[in-house]
Protein backbone atom coordinates (compact mmCIF):
# COMPACT_ATOMS: atom_id res chain seq x y z
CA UNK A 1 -109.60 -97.03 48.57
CA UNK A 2 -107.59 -99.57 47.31
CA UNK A 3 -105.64 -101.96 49.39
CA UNK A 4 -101.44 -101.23 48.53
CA UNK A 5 -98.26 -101.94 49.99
CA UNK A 6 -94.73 -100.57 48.99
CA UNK A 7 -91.15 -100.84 51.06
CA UNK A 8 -90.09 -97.40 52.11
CA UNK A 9 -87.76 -95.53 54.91
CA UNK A 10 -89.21 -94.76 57.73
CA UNK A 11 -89.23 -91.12 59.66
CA UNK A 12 -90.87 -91.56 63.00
CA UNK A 13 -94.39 -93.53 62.73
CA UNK A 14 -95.24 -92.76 59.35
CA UNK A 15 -93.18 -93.05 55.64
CA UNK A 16 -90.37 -90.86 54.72
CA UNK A 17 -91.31 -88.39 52.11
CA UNK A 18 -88.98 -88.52 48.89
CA UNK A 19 -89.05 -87.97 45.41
CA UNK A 20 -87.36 -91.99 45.47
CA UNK A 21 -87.73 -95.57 44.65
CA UNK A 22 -88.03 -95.79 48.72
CA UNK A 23 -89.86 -93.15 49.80
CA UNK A 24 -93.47 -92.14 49.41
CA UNK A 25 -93.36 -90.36 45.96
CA UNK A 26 -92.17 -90.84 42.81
CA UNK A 27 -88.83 -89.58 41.08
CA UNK A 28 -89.53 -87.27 37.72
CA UNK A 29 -88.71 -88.65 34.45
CA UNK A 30 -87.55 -92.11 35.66
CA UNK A 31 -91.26 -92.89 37.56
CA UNK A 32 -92.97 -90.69 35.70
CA UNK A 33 -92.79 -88.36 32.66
CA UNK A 34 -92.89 -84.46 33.35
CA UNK A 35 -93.47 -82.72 30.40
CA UNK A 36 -91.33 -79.07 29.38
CA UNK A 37 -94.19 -77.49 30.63
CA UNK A 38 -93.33 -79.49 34.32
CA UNK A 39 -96.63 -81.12 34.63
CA UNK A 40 -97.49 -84.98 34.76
CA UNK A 41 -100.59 -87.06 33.02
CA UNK A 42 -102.64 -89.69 33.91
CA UNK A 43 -102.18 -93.44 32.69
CA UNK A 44 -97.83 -92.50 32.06
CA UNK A 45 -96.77 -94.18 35.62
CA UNK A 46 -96.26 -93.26 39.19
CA UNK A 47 -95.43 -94.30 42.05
CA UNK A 48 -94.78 -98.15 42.19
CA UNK A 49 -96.90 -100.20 44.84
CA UNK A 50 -98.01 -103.91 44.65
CA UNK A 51 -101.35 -105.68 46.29
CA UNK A 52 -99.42 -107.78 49.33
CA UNK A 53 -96.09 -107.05 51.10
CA UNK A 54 -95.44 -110.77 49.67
CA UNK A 55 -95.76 -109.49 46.17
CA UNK A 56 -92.95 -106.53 46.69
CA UNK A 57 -90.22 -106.94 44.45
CA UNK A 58 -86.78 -108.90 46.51
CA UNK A 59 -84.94 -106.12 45.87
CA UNK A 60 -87.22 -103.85 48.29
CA UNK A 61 -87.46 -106.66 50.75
CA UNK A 62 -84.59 -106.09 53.33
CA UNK A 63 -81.52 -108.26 53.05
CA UNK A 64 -81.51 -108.65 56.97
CA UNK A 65 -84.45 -111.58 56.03
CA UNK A 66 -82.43 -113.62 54.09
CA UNK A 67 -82.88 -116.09 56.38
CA UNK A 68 -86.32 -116.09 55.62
CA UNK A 69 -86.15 -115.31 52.70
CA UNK A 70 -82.77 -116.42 50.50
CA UNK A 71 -83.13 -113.71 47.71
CA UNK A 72 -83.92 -110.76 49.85
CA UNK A 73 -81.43 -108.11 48.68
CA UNK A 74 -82.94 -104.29 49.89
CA UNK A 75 -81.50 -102.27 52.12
CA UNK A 76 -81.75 -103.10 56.26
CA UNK A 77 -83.70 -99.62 56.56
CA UNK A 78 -87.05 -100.51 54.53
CA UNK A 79 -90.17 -101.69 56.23
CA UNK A 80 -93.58 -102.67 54.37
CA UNK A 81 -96.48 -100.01 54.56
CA UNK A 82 -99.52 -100.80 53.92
CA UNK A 83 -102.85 -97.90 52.62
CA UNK A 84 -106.02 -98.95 52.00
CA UNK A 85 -108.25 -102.21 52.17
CA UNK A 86 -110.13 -102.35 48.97
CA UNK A 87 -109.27 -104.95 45.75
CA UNK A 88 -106.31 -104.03 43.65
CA UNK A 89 -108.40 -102.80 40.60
CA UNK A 90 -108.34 -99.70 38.99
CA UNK A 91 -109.72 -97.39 41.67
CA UNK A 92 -109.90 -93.91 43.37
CA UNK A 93 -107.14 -93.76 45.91
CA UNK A 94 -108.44 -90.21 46.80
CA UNK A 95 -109.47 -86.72 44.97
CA UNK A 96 -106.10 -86.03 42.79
CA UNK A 97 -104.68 -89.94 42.90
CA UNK A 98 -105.46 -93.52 41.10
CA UNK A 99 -104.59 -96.71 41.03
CA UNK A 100 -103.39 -98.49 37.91
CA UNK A 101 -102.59 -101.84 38.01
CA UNK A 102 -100.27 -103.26 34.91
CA UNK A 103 -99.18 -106.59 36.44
CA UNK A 104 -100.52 -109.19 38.80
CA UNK A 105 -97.70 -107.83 41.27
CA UNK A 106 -97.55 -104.80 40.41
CA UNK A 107 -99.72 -100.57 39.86
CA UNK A 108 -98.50 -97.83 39.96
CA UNK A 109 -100.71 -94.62 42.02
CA UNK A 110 -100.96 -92.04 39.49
CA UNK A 111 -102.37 -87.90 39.03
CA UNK A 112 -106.14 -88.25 38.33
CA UNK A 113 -105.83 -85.36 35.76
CA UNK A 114 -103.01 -83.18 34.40
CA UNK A 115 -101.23 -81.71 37.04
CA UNK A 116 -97.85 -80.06 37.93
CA UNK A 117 -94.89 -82.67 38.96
CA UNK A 118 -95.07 -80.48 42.29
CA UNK A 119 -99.05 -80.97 42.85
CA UNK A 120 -98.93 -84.63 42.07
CA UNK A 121 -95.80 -85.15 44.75
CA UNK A 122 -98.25 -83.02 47.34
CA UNK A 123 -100.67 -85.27 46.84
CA UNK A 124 -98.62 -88.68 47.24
CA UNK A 125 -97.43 -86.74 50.78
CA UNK A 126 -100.80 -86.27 51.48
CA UNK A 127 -101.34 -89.98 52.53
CA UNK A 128 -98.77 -89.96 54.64
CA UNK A 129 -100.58 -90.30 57.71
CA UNK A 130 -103.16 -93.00 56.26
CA UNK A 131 -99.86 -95.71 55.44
CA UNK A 132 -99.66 -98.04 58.42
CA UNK A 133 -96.64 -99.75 59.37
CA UNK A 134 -96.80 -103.73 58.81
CA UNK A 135 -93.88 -106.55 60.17
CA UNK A 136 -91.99 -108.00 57.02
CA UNK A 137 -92.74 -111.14 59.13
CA UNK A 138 -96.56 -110.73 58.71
CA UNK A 139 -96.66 -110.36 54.89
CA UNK A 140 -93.94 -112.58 53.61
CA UNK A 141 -94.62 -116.28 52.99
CA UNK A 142 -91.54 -118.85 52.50
């Protein structure tokens, strides 16, 4: 599996689950294209998530580091979660989910195969309990 991290709200020791830009799971037709027929394909985008917490875009890093970090501008109630430990390379992040990287800073997890919006969202929950909770002050470098 694929080393990943992405900011998200938090709901008790694990991620919150949300179709959002902060939660684990992707929002339809702005993340990723559902089709009339409500399913999603492979290589059309997912769920953002980058390969360090230093690498996460500022507006996902909470403003409440500014004084670490001057351009920090997310919201107070993100925290960095981090799934997996293998390279950031195109890879298997389990049976239904990939890992497509399109930037040096930046993949996106995607469905596998064709799926329903619905199935691929089950799946993204799925890893809820395999994200791990890592300080801001761990991962960021001035």
């Amino acid at each position: 599996m694929p080393r990943i991290f992405r900011a998200m709200k938090r709901e008790g020791d694990y991620p919150l689950v949300a179709e959002s830009a902060t939660g684990l799971g992707a929002r339809p037709n702005e993340d990723i294209p559902v089709g009339a027929d409500g399913n999603v394909e492979p290589d059309t985008g997912g769920m953002s998530v980058a390969p360090e917490g230093s690498k996460l875009p500022f507006h996902r890093i909470p403003k409440r580091l500014k004084p670490r970090l001057p351009r920090a501008a997310g919201g107070n109630d993100l925290f960095c979660w981090r799934f997996g430990e293998g390279p950031f390379v195109e890879s298997v992040v389990n049976d239904t989910l990939t890992l497509k990287p399109d930037r040096h800073n930046h993949g996106t997890v995607q469905p596998r195969s064709s799926c329903a919006f619905r199935e691929f969202q089950q799946s993204l929950s799925n890893t809820r309990e395999q994200w791990v909770l890592v300080l801001w002050e761990d991962v960021l470098t001035t």
